[in-house]
ModelCIF file with pLDDT and N, C-alpha, C, O atoms, coordinates in Angstrom:
data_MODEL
#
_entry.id   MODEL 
#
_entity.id                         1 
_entity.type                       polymer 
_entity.pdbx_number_of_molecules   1 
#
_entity_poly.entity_id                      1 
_entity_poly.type                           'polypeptide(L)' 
_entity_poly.nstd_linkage                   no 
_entity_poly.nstd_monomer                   no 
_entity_poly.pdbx_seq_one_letter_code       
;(UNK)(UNK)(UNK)(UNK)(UNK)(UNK)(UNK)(UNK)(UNK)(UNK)(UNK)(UNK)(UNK)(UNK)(UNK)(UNK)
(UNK)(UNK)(UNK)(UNK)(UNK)(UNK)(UNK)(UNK)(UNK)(UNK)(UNK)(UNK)(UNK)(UNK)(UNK)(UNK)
(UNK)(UNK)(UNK)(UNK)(UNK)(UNK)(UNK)(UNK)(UNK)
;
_entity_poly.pdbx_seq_one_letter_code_can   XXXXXXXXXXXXXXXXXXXXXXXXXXXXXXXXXXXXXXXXX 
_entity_poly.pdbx_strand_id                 A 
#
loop_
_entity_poly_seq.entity_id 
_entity_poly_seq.num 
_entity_poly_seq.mon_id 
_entity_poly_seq.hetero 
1 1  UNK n 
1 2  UNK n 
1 3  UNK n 
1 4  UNK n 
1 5  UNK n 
1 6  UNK n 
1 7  UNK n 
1 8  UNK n 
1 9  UNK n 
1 10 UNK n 
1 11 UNK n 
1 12 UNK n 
1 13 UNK n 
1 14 UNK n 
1 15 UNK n 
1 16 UNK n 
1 17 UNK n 
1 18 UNK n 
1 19 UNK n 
1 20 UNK n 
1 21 UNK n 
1 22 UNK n 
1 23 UNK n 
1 24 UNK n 
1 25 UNK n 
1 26 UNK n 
1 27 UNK n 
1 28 UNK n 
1 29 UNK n 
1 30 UNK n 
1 31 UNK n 
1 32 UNK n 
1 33 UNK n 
1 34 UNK n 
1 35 UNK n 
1 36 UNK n 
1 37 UNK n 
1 38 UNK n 
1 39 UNK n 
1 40 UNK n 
1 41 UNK n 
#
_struct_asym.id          A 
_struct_asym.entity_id   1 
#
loop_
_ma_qa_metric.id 
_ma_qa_metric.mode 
_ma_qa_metric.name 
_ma_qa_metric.software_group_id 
_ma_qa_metric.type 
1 global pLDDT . pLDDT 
2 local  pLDDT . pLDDT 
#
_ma_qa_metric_global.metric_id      1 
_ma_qa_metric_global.metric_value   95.46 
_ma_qa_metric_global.model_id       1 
_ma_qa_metric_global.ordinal_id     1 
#
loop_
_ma_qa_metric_local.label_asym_id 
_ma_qa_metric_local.label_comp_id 
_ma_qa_metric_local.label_seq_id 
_ma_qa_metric_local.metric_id 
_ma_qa_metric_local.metric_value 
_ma_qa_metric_local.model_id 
_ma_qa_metric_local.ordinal_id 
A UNK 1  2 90.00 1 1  
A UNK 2  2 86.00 1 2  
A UNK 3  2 86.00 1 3  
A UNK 4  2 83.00 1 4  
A UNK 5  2 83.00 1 5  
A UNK 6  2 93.00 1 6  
A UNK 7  2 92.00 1 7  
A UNK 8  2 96.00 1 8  
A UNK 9  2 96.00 1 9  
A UNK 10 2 97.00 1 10 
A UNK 11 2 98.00 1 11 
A UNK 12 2 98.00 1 12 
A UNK 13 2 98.00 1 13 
A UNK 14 2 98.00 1 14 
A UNK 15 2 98.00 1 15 
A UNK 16 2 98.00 1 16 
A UNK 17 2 97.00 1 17 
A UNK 18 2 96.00 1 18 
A UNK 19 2 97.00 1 19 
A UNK 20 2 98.00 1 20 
A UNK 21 2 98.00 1 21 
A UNK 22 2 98.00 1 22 
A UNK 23 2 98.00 1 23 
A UNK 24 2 98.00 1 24 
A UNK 25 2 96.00 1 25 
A UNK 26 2 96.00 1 26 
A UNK 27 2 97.00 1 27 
A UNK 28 2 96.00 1 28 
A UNK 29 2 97.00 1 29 
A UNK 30 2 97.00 1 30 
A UNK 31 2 96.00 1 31 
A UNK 32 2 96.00 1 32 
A UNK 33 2 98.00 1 33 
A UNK 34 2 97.00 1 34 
A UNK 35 2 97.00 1 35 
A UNK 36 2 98.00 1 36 
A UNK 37 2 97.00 1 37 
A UNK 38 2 94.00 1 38 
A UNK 39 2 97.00 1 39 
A UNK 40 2 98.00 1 40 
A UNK 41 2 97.00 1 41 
#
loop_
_atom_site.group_PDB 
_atom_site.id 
_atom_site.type_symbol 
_atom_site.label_atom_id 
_atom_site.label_alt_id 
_atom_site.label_comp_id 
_atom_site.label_asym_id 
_atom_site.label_entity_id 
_atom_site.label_seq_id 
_atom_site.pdbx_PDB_ins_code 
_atom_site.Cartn_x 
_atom_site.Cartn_y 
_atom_site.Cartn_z 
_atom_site.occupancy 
_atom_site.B_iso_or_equiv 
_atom_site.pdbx_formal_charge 
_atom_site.auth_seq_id 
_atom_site.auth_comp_id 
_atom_site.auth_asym_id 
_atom_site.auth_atom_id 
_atom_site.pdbx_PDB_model_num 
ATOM 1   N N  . UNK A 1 1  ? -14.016 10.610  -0.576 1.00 90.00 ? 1  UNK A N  1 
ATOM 2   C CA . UNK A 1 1  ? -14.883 10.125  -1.651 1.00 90.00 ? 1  UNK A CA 1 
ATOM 3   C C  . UNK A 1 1  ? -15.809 11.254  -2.093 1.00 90.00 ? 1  UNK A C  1 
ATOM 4   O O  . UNK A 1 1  ? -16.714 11.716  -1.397 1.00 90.00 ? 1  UNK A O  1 
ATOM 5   N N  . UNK A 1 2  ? -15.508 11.619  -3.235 1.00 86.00 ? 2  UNK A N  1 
ATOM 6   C CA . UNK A 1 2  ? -16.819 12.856  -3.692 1.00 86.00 ? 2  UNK A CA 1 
ATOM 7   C C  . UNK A 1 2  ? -17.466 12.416  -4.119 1.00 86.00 ? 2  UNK A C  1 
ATOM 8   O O  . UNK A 1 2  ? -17.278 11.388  -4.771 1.00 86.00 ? 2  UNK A O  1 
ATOM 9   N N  . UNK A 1 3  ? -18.768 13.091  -3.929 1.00 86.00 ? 3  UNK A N  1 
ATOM 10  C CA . UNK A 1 3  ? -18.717 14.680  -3.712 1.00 86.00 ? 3  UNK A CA 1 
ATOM 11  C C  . UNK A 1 3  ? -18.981 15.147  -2.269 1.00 86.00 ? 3  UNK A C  1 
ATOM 12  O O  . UNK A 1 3  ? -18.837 16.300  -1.862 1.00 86.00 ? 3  UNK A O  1 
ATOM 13  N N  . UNK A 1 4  ? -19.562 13.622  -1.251 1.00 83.00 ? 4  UNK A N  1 
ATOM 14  C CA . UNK A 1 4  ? -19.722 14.390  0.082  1.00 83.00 ? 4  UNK A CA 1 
ATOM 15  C C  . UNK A 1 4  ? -19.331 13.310  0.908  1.00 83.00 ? 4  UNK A C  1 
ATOM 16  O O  . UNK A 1 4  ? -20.134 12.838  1.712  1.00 83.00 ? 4  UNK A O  1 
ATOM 17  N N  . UNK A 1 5  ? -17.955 12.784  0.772  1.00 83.00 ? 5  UNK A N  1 
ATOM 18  C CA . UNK A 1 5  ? -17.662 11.957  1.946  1.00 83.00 ? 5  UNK A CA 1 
ATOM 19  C C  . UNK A 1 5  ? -17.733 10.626  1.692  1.00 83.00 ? 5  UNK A C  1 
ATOM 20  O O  . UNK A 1 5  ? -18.383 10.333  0.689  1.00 83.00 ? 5  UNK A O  1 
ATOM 21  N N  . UNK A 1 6  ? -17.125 9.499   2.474  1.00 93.00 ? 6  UNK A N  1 
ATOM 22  C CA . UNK A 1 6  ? -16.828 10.184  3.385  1.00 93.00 ? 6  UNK A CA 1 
ATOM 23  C C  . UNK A 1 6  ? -14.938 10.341  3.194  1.00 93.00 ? 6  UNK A C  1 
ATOM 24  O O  . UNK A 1 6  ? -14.331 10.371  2.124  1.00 93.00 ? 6  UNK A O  1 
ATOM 25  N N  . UNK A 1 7  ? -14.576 10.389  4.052  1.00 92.00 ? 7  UNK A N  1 
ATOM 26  C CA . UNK A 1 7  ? -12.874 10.552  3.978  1.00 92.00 ? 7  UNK A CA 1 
ATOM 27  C C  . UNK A 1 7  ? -12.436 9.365   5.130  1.00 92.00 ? 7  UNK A C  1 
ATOM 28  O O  . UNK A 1 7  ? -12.893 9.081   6.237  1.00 92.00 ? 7  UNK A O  1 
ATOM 29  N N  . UNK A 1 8  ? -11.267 8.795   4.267  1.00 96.00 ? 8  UNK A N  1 
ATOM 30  C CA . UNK A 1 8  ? -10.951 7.344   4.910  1.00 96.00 ? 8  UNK A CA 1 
ATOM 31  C C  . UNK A 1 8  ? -9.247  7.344   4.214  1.00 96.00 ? 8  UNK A C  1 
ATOM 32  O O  . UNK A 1 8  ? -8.830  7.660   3.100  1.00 96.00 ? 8  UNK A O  1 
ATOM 33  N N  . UNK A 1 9  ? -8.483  6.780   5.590  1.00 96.00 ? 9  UNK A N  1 
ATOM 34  C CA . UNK A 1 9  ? -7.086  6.641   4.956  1.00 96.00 ? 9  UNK A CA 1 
ATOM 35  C C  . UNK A 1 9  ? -7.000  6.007   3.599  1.00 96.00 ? 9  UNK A C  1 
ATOM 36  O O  . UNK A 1 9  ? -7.692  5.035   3.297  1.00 96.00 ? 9  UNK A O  1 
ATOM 37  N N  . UNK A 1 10 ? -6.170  6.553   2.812  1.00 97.00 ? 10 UNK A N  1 
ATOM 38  C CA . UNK A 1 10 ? -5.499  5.725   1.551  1.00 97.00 ? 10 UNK A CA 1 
ATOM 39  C C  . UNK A 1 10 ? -4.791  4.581   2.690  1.00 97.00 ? 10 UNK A C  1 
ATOM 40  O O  . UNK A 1 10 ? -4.349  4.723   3.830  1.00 97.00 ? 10 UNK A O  1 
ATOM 41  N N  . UNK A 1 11 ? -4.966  3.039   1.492  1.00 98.00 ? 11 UNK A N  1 
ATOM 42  C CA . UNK A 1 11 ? -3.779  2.314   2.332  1.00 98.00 ? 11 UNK A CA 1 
ATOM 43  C C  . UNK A 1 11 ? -3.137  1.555   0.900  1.00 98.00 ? 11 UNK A C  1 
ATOM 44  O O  . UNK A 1 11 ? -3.525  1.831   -0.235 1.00 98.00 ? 11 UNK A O  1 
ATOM 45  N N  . UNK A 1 12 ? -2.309  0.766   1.155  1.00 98.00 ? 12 UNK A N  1 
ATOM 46  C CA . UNK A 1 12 ? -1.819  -0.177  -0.027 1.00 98.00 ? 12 UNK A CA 1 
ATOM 47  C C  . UNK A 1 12 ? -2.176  -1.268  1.122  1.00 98.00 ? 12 UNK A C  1 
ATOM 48  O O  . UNK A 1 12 ? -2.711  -1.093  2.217  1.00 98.00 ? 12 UNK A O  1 
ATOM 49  N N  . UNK A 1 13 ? -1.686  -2.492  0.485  1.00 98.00 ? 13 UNK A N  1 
ATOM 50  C CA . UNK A 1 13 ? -1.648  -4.168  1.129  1.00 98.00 ? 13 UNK A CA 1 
ATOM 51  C C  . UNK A 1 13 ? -0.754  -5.158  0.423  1.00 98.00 ? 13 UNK A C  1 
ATOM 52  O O  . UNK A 1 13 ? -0.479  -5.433  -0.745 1.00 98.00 ? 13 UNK A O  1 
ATOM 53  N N  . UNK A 1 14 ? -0.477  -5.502  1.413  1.00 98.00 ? 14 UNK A N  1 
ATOM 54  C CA . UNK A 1 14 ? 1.073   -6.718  1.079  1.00 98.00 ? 14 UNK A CA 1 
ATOM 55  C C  . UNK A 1 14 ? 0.025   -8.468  1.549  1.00 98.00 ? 14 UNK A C  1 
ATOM 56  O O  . UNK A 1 14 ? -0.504  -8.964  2.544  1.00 98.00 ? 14 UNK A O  1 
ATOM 57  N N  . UNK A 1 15 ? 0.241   -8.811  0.080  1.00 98.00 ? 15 UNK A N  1 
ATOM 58  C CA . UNK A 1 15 ? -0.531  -10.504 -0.276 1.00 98.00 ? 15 UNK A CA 1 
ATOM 59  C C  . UNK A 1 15 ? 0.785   -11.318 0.578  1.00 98.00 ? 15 UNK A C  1 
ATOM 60  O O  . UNK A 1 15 ? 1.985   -11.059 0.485  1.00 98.00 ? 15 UNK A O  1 
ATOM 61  N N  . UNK A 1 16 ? 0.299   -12.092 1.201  1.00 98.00 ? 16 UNK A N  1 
ATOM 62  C CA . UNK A 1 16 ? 1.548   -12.770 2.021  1.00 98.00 ? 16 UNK A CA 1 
ATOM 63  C C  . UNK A 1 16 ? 1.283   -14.109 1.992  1.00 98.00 ? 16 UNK A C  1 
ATOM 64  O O  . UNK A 1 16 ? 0.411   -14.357 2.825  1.00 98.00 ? 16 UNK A O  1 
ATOM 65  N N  . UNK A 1 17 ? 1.753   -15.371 1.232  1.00 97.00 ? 17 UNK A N  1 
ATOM 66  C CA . UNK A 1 17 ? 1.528   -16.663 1.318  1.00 97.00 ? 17 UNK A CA 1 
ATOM 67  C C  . UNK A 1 17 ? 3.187   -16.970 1.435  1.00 97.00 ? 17 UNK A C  1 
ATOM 68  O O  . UNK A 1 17 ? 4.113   -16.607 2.161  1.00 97.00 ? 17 UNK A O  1 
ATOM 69  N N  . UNK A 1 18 ? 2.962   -17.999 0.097  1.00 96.00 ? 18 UNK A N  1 
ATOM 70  C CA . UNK A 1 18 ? 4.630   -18.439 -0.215 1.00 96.00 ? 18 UNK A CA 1 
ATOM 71  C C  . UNK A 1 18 ? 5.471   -17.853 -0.860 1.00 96.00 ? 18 UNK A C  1 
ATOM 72  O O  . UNK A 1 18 ? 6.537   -18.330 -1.250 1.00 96.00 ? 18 UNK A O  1 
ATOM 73  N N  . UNK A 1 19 ? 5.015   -16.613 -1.056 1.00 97.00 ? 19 UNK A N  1 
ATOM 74  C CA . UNK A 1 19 ? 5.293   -16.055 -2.413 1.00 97.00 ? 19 UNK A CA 1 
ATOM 75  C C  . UNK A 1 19 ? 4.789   -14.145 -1.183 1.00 97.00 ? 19 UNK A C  1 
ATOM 76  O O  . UNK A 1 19 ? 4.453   -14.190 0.001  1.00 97.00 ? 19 UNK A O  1 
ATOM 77  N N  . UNK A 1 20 ? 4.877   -13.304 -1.717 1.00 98.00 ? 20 UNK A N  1 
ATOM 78  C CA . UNK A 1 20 ? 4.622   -11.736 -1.226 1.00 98.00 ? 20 UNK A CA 1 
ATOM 79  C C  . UNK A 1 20 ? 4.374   -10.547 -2.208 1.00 98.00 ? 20 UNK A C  1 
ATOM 80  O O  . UNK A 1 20 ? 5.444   -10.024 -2.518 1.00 98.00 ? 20 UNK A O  1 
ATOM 81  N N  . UNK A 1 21 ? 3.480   -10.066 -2.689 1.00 98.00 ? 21 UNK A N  1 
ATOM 82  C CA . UNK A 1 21 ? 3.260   -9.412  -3.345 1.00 98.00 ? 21 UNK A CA 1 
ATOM 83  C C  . UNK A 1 21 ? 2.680   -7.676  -2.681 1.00 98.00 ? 21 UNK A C  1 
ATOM 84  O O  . UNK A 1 21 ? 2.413   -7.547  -1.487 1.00 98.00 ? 21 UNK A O  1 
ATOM 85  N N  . UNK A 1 22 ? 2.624   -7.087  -3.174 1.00 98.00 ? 22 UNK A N  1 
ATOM 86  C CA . UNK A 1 22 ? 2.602   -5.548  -2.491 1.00 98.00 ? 22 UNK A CA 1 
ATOM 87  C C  . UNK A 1 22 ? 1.859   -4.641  -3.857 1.00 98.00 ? 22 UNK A C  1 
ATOM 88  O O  . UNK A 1 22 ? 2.247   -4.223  -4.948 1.00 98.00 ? 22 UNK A O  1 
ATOM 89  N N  . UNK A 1 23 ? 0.655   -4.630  -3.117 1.00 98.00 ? 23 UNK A N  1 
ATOM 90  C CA . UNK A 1 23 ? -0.213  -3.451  -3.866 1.00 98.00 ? 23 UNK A CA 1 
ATOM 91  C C  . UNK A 1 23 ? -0.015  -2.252  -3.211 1.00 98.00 ? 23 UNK A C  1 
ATOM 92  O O  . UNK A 1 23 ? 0.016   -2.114  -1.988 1.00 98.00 ? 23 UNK A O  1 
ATOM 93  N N  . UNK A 1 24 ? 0.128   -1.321  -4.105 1.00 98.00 ? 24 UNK A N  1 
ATOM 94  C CA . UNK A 1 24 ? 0.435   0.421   -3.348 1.00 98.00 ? 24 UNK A CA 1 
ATOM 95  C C  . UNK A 1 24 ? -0.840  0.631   -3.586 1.00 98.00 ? 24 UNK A C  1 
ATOM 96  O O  . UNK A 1 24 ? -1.185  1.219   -2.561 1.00 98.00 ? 24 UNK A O  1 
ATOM 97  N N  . UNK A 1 25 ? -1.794  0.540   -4.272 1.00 96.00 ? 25 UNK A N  1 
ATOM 98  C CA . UNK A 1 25 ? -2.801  1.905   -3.990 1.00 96.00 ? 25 UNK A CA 1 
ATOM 99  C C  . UNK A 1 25 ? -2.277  2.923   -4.923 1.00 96.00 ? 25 UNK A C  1 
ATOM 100 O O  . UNK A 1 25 ? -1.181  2.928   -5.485 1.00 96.00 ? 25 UNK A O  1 
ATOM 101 N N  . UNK A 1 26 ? -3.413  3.944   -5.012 1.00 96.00 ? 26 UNK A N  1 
ATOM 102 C CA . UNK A 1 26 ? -2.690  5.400   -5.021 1.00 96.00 ? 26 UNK A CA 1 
ATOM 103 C C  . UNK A 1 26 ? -1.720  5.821   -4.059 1.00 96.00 ? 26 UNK A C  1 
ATOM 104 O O  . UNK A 1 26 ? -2.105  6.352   -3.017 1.00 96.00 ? 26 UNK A O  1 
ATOM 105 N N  . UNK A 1 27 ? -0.448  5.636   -4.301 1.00 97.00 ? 27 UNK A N  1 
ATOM 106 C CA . UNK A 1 27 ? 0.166   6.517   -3.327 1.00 97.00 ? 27 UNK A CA 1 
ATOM 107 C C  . UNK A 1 27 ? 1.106   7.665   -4.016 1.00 97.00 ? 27 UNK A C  1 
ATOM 108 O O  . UNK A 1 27 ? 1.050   7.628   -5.245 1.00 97.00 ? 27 UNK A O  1 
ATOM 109 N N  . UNK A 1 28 ? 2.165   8.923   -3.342 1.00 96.00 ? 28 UNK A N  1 
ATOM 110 C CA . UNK A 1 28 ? 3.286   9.408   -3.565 1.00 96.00 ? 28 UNK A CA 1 
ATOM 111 C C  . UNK A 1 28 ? 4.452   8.564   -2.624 1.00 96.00 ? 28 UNK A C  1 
ATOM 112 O O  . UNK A 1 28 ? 4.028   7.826   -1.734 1.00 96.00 ? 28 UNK A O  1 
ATOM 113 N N  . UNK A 1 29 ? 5.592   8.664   -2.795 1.00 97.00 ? 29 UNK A N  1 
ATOM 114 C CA . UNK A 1 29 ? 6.585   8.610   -2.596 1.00 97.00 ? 29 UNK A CA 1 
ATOM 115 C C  . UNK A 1 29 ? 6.674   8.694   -1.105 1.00 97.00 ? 29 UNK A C  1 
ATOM 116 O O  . UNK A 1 29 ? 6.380   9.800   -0.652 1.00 97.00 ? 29 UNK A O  1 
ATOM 117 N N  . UNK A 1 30 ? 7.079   7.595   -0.076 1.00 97.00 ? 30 UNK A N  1 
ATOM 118 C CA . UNK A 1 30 ? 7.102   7.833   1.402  1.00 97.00 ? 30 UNK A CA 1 
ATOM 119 C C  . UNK A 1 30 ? 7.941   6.996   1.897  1.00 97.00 ? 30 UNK A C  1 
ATOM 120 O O  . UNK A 1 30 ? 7.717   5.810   1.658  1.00 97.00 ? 30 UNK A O  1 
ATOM 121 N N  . UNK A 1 31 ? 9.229   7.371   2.784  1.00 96.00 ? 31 UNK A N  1 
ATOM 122 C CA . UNK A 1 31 ? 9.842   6.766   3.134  1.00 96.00 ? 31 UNK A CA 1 
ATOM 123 C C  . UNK A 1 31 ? 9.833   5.243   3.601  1.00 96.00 ? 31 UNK A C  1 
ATOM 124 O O  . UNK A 1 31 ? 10.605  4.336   3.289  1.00 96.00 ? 31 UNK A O  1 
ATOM 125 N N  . UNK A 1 32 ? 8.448   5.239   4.652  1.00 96.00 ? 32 UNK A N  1 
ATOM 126 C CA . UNK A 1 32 ? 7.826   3.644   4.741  1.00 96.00 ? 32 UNK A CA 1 
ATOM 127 C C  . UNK A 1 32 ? 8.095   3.036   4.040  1.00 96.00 ? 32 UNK A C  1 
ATOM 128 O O  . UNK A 1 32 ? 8.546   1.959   4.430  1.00 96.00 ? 32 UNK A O  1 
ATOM 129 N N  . UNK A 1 33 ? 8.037   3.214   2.924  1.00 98.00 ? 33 UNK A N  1 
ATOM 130 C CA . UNK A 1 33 ? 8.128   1.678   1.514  1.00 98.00 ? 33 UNK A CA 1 
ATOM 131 C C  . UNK A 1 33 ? 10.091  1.044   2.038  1.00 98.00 ? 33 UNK A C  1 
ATOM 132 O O  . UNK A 1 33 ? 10.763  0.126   1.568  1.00 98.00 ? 33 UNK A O  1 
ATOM 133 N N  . UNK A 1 34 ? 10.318  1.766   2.835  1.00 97.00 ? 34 UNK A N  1 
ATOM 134 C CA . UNK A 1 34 ? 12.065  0.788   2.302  1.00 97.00 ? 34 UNK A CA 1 
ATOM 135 C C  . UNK A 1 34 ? 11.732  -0.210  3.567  1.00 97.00 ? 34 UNK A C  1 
ATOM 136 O O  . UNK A 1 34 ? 12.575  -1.094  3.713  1.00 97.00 ? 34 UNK A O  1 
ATOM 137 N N  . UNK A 1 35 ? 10.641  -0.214  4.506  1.00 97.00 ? 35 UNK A N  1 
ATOM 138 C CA . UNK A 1 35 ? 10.234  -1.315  5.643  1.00 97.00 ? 35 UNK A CA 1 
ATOM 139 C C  . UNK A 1 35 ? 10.386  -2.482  5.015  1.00 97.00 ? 35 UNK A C  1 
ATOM 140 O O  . UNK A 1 35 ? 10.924  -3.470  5.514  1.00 97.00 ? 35 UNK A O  1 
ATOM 141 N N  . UNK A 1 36 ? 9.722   -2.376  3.436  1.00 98.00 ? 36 UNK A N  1 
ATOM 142 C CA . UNK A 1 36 ? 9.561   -3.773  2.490  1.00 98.00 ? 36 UNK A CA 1 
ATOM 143 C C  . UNK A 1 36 ? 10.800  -4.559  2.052  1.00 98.00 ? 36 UNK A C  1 
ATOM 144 O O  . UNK A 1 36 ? 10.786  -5.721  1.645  1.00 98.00 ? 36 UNK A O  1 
ATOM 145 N N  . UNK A 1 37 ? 12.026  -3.659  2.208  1.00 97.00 ? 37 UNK A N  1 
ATOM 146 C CA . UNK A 1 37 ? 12.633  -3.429  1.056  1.00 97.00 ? 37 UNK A CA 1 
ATOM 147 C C  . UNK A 1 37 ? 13.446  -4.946  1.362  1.00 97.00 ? 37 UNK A C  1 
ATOM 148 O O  . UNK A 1 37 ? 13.963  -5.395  2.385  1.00 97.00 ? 37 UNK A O  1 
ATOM 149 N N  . UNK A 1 38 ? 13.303  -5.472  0.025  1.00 94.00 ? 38 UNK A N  1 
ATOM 150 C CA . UNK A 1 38 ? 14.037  -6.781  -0.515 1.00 94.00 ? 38 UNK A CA 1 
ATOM 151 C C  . UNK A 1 38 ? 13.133  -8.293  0.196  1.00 94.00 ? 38 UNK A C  1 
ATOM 152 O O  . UNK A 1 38 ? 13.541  -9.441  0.372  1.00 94.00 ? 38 UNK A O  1 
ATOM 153 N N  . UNK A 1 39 ? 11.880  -7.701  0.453  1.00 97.00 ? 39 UNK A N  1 
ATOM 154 C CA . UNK A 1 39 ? 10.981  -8.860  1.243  1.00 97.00 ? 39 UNK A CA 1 
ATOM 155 C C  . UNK A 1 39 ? 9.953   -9.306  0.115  1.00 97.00 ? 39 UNK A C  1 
ATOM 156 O O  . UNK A 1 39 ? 9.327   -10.357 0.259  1.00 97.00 ? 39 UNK A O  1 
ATOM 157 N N  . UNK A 1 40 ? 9.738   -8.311  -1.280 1.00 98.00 ? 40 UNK A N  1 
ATOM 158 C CA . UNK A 1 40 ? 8.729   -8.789  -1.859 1.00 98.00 ? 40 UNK A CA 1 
ATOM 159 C C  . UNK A 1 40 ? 9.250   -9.334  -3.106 1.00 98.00 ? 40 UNK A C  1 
ATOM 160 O O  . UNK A 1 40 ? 10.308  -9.246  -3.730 1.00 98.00 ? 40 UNK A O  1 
ATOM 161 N N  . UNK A 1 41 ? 8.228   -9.876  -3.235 1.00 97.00 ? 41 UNK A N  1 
ATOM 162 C CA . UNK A 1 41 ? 8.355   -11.152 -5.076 1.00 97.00 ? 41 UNK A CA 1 
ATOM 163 C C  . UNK A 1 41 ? 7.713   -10.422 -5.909 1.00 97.00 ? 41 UNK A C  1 
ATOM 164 O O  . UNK A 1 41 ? 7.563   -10.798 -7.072 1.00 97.00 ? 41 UNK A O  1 
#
């Protein structure tokens, strides 16, 4: 966080009811994402 801190992981978050939705966040491109793969709405 500038200009002096502090520094904290980036994360995304997956909404999980009846239904699953998946916020990234700022992210790039990372293999992790195929963990999701074919689980979200």
């Amino acid at each position: 966080r500038p200009p002096f801190g502090p520094r904290a992981a980036a994360l995304g978050f997956v909404i999980t009811g009846s239904s699953r939705v998946y916020f990234a966040g700022d992210t790039d491109l990372f293999p992790e994402m195929g963990r999701l793969h074919g689980t979200l709405d």
